[in-house]
PDB file of N, CA and C in Angstrom:
ATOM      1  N   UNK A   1     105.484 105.453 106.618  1.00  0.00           N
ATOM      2  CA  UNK A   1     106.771 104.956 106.168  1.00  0.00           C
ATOM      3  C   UNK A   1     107.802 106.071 105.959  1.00  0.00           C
ATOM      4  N   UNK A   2     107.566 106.963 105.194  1.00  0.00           N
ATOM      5  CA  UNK A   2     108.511 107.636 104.874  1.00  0.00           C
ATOM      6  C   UNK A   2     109.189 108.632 106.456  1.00  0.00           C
ATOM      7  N   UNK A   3     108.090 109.200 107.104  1.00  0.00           N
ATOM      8  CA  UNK A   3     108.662 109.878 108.502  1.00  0.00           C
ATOM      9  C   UNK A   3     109.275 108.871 109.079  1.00  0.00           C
ATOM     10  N   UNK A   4     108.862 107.333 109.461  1.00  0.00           N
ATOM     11  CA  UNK A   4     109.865 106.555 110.492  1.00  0.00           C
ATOM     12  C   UNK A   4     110.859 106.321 109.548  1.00  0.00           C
ATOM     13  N   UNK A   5     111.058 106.294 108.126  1.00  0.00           N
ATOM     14  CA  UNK A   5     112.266 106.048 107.565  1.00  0.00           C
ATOM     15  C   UNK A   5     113.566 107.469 107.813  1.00  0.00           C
ATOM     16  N   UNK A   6     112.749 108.415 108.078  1.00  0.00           N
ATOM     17  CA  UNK A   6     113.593 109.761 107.777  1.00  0.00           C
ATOM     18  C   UNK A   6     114.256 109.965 109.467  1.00  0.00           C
ATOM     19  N   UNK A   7     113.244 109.327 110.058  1.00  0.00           N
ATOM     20  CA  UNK A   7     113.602 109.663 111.495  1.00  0.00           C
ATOM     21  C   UNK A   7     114.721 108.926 112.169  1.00  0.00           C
ATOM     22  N   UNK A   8     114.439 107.577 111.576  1.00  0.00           N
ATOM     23  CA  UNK A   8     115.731 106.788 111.883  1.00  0.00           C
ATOM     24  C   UNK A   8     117.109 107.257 111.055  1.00  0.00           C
ATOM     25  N   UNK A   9     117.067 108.050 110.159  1.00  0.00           N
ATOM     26  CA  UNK A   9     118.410 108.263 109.058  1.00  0.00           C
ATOM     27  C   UNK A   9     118.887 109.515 109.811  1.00  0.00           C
ATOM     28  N   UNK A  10     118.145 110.226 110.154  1.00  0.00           N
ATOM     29  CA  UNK A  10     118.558 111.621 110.993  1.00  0.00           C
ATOM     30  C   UNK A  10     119.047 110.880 112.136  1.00  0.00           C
ATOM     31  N   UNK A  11     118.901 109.884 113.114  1.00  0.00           N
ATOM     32  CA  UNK A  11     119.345 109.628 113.970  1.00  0.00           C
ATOM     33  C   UNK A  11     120.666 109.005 114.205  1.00  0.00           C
ATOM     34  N   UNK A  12     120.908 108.358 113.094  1.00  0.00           N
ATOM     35  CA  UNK A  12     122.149 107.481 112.609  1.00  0.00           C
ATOM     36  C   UNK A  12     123.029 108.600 112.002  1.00  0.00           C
ATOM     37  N   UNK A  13     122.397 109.715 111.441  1.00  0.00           N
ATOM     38  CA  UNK A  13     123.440 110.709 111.050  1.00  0.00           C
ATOM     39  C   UNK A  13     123.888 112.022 112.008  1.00  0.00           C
ATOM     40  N   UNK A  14     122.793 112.066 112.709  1.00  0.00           N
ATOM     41  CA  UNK A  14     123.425 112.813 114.114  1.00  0.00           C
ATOM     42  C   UNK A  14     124.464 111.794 115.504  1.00  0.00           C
ATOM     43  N   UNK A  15     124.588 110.602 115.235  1.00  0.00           N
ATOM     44  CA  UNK A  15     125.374 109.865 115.933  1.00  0.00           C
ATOM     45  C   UNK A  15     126.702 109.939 115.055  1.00  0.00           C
ATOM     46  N   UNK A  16     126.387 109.574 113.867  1.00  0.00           N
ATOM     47  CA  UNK A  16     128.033 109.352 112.730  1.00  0.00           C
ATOM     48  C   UNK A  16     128.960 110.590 113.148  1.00  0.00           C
ATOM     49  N   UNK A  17     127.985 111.986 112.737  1.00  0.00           N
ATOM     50  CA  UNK A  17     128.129 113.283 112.830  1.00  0.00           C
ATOM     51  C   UNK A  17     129.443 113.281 114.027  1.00  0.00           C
ATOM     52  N   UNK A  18     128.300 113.285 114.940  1.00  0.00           N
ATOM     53  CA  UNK A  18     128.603 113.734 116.639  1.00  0.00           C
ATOM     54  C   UNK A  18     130.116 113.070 116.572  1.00  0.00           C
ATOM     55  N   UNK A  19     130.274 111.736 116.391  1.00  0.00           N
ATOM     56  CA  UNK A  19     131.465 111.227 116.549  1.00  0.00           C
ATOM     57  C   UNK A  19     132.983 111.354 115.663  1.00  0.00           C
ATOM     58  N   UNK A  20     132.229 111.559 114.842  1.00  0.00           N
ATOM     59  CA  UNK A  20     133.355 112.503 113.740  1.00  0.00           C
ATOM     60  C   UNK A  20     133.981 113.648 114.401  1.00  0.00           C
ATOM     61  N   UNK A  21     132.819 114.639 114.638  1.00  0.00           N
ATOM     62  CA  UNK A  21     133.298 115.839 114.875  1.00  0.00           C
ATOM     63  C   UNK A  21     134.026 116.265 116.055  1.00  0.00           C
ATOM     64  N   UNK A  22     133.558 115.400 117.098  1.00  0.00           N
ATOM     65  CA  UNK A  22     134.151 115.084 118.454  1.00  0.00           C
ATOM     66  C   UNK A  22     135.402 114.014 118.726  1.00  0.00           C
ATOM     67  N   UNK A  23     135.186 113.307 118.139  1.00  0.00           N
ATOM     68  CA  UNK A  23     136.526 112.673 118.367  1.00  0.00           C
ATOM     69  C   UNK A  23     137.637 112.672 117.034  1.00  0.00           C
ATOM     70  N   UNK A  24     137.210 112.847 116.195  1.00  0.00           N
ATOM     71  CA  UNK A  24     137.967 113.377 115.336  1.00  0.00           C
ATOM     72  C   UNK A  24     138.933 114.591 115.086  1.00  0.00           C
ATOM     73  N   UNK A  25     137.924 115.757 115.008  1.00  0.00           N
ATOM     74  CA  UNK A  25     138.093 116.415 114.960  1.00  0.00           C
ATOM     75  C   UNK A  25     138.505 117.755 116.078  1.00  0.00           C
ATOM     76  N   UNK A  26     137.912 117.085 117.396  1.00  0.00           N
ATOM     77  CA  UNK A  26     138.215 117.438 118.846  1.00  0.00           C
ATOM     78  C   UNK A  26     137.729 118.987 119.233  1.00  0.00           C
ATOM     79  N   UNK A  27     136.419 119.112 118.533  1.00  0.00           N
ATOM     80  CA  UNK A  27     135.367 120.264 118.437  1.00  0.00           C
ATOM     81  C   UNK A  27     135.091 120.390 119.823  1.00  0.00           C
ATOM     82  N   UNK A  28     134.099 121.134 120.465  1.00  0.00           N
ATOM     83  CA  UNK A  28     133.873 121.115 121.806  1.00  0.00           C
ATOM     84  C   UNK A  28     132.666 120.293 121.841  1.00  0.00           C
ATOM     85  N   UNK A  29     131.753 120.404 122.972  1.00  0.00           N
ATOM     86  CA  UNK A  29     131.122 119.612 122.712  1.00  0.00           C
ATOM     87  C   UNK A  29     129.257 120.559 122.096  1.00  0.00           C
ATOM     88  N   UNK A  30     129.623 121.594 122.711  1.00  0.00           N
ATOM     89  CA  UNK A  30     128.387 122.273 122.657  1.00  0.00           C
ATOM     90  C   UNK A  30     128.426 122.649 120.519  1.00  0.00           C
ATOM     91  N   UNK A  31     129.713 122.965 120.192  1.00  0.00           N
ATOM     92  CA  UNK A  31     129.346 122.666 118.744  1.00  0.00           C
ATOM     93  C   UNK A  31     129.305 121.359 118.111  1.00  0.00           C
ATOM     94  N   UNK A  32     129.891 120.992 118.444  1.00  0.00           N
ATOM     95  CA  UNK A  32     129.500 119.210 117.706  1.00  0.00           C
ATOM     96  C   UNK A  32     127.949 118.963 118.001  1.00  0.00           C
ATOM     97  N   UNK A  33     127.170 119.191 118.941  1.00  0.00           N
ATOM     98  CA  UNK A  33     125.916 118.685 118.916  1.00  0.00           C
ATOM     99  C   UNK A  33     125.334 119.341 118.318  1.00  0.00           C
ATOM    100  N   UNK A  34     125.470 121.231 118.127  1.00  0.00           N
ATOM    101  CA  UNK A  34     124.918 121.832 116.875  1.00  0.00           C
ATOM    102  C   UNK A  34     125.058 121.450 115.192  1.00  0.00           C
ATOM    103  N   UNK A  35     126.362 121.227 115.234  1.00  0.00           N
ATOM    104  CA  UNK A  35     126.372 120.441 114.197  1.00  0.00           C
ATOM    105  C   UNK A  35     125.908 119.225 113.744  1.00  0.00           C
ATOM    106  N   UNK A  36     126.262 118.205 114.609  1.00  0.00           N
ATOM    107  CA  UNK A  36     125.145 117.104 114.096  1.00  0.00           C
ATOM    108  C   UNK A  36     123.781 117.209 114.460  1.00  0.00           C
ATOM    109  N   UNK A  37     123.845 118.295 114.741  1.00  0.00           N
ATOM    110  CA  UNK A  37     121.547 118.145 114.754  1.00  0.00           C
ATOM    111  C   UNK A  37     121.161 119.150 113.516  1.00  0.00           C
ATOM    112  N   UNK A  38     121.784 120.155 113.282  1.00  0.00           N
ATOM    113  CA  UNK A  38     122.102 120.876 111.934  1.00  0.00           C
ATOM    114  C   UNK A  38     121.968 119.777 110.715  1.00  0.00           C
ATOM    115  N   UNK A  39     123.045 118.862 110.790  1.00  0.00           N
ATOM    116  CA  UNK A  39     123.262 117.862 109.626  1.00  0.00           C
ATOM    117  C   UNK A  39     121.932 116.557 109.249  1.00  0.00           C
ATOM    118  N   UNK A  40     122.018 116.350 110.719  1.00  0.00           N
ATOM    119  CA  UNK A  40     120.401 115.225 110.784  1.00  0.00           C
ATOM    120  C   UNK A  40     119.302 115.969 110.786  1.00  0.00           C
ATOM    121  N   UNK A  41     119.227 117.369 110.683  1.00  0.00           N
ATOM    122  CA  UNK A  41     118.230 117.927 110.123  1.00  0.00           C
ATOM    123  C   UNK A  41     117.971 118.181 108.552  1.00  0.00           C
ATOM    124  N   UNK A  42     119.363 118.050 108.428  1.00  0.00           N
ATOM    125  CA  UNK A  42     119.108 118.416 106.390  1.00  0.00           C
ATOM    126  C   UNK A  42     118.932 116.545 106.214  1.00  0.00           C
ATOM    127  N   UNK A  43     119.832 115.766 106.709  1.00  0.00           N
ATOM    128  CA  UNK A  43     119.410 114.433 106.285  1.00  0.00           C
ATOM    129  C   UNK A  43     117.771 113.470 106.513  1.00  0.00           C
ATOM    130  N   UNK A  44     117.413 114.614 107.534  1.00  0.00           N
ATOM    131  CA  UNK A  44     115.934 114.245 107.697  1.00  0.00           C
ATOM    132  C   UNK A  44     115.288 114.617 106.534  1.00  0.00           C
ATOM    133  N   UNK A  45     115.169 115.939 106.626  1.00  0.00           N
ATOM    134  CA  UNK A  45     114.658 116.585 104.917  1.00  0.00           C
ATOM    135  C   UNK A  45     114.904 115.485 103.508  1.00  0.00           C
ATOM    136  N   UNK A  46     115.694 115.408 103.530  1.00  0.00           N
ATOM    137  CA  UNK A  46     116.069 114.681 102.285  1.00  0.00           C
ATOM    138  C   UNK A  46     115.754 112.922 102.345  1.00  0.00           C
ATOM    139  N   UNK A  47     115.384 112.943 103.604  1.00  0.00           N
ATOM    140  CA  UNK A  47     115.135 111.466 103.342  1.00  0.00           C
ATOM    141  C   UNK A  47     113.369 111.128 103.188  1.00  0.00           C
ATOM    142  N   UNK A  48     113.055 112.137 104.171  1.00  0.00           N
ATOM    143  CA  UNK A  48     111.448 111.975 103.830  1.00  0.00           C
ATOM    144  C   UNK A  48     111.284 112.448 102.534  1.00  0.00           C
ATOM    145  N   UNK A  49     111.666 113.273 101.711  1.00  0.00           N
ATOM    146  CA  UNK A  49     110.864 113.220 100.504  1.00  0.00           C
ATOM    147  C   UNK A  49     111.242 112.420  99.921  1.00  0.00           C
ATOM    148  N   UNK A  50     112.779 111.641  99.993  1.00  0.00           N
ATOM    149  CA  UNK A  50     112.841 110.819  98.787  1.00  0.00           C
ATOM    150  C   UNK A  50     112.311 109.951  99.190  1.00  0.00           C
ATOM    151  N   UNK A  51     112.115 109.277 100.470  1.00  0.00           N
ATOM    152  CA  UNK A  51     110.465 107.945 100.796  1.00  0.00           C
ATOM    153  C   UNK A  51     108.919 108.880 100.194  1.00  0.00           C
ATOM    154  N   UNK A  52     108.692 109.856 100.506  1.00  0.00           N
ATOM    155  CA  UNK A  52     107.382 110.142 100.109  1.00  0.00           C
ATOM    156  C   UNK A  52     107.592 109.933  98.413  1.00  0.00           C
ATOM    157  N   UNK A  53     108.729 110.364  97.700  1.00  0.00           N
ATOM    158  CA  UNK A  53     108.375 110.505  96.399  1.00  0.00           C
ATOM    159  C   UNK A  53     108.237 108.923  95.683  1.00  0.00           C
ATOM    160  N   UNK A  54     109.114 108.103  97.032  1.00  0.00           N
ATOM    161  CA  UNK A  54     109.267 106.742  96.055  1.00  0.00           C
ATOM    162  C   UNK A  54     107.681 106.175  96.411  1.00  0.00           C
ATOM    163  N   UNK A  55     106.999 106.238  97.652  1.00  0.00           N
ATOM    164  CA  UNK A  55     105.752 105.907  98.152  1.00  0.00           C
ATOM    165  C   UNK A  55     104.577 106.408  97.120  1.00  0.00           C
ATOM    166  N   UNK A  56     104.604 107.847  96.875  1.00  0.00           N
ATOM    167  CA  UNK A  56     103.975 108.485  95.931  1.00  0.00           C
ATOM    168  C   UNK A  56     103.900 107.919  94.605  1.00  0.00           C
ATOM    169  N   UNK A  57     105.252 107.477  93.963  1.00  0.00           N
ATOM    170  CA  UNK A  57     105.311 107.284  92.876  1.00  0.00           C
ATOM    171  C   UNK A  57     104.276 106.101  92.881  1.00  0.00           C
ATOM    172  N   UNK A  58     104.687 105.454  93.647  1.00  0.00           N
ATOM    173  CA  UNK A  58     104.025 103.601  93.648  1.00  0.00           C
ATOM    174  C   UNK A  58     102.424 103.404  93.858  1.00  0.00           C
ATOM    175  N   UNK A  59     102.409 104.492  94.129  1.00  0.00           N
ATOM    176  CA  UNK A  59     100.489 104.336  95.125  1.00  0.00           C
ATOM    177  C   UNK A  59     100.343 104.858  93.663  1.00  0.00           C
ATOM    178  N   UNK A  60     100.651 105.895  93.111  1.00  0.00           N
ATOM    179  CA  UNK A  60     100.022 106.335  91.523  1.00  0.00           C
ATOM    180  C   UNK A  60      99.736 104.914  90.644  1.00  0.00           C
ATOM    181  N   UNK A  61     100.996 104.128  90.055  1.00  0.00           N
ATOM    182  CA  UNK A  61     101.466 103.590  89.409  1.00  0.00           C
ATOM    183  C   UNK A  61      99.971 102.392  89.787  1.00  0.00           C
ATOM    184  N   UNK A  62     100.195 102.302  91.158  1.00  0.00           N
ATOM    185  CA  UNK A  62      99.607 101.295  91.833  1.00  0.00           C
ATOM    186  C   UNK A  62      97.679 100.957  91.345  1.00  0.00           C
ATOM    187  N   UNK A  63      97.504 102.653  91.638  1.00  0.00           N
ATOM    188  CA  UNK A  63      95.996 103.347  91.929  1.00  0.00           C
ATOM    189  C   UNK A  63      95.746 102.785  90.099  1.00  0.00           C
ATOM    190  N   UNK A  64      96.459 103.388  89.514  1.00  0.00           N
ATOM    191  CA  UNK A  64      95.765 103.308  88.283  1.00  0.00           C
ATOM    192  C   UNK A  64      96.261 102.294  87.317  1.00  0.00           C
ATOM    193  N   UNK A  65      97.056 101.392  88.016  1.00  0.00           N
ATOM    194  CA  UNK A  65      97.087 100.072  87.111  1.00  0.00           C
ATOM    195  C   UNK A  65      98.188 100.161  86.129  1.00  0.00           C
ATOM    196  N   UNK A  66      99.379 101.174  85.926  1.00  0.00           N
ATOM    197  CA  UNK A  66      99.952 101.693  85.029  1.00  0.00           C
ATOM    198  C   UNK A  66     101.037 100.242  84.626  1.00  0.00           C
ATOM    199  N   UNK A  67     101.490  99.673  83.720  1.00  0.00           N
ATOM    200  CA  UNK A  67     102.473  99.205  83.266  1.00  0.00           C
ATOM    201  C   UNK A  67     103.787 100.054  83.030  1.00  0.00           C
ATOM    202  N   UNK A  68     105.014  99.329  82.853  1.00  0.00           N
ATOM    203  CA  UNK A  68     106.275  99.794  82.435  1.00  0.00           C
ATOM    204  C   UNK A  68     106.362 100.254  80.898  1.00  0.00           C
ATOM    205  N   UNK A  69     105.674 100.278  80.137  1.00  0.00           N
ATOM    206  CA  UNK A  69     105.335 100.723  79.186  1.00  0.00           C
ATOM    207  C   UNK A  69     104.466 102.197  79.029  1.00  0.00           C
ATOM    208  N   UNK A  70     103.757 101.826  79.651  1.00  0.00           N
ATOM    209  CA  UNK A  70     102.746 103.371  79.711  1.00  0.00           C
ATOM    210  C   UNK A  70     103.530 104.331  80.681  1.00  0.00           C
ATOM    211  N   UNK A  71     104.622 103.436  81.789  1.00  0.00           N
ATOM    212  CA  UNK A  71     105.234 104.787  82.594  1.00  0.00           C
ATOM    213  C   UNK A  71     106.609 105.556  81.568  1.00  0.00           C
ATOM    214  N   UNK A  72     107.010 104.283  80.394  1.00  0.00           N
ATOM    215  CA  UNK A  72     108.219 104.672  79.470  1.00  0.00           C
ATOM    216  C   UNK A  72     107.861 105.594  78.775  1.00  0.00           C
ATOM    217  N   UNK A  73     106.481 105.485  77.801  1.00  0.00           N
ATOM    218  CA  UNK A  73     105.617 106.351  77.287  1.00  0.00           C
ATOM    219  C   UNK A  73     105.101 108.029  77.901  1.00  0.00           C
ATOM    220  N   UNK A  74     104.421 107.860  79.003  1.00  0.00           N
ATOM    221  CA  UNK A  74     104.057 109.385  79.809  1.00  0.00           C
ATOM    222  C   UNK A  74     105.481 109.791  80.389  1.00  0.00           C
ATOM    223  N   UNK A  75     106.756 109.286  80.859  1.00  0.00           N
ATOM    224  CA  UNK A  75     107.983 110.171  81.144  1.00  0.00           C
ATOM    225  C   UNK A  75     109.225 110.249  80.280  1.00  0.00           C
ATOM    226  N   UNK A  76     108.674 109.260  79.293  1.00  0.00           N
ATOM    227  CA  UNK A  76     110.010 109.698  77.942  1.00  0.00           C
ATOM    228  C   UNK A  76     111.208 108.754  78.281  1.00  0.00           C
ATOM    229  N   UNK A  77     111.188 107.596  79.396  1.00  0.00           N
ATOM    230  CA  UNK A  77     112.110 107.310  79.711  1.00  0.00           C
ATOM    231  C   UNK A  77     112.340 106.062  79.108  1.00  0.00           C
ATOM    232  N   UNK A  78     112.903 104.785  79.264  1.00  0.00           N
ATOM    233  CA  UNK A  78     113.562 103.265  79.055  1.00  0.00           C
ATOM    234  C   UNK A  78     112.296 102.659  79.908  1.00  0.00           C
ATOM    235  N   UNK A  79     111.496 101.806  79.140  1.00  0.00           N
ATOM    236  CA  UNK A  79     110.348 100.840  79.766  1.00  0.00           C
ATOM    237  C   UNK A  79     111.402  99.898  80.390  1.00  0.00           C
ATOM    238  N   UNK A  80     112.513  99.989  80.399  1.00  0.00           N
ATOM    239  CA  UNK A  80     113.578  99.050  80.923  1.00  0.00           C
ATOM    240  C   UNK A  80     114.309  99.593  82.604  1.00  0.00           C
ATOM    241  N   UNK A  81     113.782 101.050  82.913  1.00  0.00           N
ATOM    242  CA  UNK A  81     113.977 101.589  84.118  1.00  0.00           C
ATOM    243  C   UNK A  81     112.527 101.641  85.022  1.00  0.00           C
ATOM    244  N   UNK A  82     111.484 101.228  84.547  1.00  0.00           N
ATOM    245  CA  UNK A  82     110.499 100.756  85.352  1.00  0.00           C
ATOM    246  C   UNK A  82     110.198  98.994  85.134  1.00  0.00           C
ATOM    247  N   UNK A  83     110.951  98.358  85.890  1.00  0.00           N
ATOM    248  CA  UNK A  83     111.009  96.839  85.904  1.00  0.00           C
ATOM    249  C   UNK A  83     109.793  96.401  87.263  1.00  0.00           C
ATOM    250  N   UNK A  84     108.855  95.704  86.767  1.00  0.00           N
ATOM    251  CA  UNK A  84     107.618  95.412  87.883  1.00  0.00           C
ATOM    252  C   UNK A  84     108.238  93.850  88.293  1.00  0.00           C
ATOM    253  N   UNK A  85     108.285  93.729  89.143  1.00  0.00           N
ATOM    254  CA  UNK A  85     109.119  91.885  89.500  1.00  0.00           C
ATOM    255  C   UNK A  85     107.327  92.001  90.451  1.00  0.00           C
ATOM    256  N   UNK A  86     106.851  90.819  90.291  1.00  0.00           N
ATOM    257  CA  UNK A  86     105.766  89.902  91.348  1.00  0.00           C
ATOM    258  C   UNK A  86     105.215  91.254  91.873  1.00  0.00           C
ATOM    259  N   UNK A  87     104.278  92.106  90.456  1.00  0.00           N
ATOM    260  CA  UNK A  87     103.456  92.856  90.792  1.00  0.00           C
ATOM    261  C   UNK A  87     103.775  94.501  91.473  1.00  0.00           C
ATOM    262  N   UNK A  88     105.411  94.355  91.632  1.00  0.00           N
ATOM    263  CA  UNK A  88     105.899  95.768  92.544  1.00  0.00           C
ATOM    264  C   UNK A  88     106.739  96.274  91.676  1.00  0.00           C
ATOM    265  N   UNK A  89     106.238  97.264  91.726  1.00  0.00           N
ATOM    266  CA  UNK A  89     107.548  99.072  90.870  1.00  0.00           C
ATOM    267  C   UNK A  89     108.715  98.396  91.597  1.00  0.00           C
ATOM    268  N   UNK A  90     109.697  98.322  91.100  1.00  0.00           N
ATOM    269  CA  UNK A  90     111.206  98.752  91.288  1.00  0.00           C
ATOM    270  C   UNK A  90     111.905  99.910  90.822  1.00  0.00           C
ATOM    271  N   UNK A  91     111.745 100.866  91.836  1.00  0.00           N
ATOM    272  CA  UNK A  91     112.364 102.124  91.248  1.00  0.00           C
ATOM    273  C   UNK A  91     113.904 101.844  91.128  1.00  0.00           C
ATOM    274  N   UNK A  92     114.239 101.507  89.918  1.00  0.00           N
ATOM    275  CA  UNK A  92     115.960 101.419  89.912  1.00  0.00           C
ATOM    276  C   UNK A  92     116.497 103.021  89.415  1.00  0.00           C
ATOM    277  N   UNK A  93     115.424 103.757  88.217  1.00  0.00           N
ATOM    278  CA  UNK A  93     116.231 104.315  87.416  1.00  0.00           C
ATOM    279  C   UNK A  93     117.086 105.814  88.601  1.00  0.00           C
ATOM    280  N   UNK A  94     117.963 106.580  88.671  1.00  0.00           N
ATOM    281  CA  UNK A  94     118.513 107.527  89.706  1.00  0.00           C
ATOM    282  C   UNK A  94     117.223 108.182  90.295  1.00  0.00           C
ATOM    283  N   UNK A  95     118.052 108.449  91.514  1.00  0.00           N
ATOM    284  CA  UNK A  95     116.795 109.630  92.441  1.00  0.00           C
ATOM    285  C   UNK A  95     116.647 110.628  91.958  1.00  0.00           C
ATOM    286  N   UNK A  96     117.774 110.836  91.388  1.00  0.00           N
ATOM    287  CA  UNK A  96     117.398 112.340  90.815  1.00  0.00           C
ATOM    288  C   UNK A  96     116.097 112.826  89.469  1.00  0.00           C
ATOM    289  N   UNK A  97     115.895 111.244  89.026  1.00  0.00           N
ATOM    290  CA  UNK A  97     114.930 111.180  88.464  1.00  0.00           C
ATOM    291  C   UNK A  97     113.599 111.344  88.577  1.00  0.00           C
ATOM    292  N   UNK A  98     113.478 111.068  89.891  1.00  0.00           N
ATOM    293  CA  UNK A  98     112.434 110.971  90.771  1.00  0.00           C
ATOM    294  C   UNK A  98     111.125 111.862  90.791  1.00  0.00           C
ATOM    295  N   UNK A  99     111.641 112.926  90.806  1.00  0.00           N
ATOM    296  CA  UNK A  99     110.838 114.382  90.595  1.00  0.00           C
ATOM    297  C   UNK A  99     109.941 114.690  89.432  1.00  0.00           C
ATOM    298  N   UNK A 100     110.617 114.379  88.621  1.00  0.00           N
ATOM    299  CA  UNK A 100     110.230 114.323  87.284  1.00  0.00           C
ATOM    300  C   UNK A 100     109.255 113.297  86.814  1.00  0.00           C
ATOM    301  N   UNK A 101     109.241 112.079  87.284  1.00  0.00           N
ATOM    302  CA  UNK A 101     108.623 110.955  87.260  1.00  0.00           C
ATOM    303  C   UNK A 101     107.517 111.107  88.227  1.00  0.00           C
ATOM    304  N   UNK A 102     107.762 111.344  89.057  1.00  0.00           N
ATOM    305  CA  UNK A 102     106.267 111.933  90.416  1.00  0.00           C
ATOM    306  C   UNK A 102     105.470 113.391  90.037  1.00  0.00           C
ATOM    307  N   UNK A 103     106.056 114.312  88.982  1.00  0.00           N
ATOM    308  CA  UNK A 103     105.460 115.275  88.381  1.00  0.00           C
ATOM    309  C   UNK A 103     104.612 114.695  87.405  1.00  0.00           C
ATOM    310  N   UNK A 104     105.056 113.962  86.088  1.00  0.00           N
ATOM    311  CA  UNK A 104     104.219 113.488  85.503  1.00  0.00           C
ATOM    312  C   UNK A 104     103.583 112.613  85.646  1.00  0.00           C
ATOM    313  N   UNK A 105     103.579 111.815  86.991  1.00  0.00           N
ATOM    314  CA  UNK A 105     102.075 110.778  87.182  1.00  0.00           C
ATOM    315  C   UNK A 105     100.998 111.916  88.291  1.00  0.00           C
ATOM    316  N   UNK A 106     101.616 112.853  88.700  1.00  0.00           N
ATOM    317  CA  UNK A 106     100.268 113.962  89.452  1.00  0.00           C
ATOM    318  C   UNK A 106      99.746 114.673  88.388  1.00  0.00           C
ATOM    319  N   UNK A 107     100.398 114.813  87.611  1.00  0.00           N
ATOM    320  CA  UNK A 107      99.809 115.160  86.204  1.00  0.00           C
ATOM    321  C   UNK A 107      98.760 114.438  85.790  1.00  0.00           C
ATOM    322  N   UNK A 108      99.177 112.883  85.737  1.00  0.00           N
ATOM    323  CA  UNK A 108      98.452 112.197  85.191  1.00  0.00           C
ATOM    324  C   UNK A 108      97.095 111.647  85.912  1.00  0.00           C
ATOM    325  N   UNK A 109      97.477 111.874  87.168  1.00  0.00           N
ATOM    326  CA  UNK A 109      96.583 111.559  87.965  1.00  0.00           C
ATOM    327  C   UNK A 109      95.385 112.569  87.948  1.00  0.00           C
ATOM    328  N   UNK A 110      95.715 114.070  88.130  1.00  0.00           N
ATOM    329  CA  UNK A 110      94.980 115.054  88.017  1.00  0.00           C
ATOM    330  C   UNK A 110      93.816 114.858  86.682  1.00  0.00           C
ATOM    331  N   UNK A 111      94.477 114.679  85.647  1.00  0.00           N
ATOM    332  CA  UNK A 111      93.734 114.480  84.263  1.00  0.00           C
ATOM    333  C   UNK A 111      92.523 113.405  84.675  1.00  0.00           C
ATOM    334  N   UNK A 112      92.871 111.809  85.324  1.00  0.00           N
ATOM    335  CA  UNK A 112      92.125 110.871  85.558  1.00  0.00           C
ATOM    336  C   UNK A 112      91.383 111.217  86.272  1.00  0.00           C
ATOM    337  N   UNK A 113      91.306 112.102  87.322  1.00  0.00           N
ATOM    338  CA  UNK A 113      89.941 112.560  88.476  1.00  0.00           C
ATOM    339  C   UNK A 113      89.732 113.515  87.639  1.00  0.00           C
ATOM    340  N   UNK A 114      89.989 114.437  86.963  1.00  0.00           N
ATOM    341  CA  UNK A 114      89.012 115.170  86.337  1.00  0.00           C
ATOM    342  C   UNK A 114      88.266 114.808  85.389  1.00  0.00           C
ATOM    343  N   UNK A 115      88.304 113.426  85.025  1.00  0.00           N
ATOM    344  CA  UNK A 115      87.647 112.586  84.199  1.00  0.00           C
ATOM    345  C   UNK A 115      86.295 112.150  84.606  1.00  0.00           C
ATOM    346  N   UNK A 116      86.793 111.964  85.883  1.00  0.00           N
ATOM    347  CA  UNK A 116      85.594 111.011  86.707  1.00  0.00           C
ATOM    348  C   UNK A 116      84.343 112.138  86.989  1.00  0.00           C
TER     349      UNK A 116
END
């Protein structure tokens, strides 16, 4: 999921790119394609981790049965920014949150296999 999600966003952003810079902006053509493959390369980056981190988060949450309570509890956050609708995480609370929230369930996860 997360690579075909990142792959299609790099592709849609090296097309947006390309056409901006080229008809817009009336670049040549040999830099406009550096540039939008430059740009759908950072938008690739950034899109696969934020699918791996939201995928990550969920397979944790998932693996060990966690409620919106125990995730409010282990990240300090609003049991009201982990909302479960028909069994599924809804990550609403910001992305930027994200990191932080996928740090402390590998945390938490780590602790649980070293249990076992």
């Amino acid at each position: 999921f997360p690579i075909i999600y990142a792959i299609i966003s790099a592709i849609l952003t090296f097309i947006a790119v390309f056409f901006i810079l080229f008809n817009t902006f009336h670049i040549n053509l040999s830099f406009t394609i550096f540039g939008a493959a430059l740009i759908a390369v950072i938008s690739y980056v950034y899109s696969y981790f934020r699918a791996h981190a939201s995928a990550e988060i969920k397979r944790i949450v998932y693996q060990y049965g966690l409620n919106d309570a125990e995730l409010a509890k282990m990240t300090g956050l609003k049991k009201s920014d982990f909302p479960i609708y028909q069994d599924k995480l809804q990550l609403i609370l910001p992305k930027r949150m994200w990191p932080r929230v996928l740090h402390v369930l590998q945390e938490y996860e780590q602790k649980q296999q070293s249990k076992e």
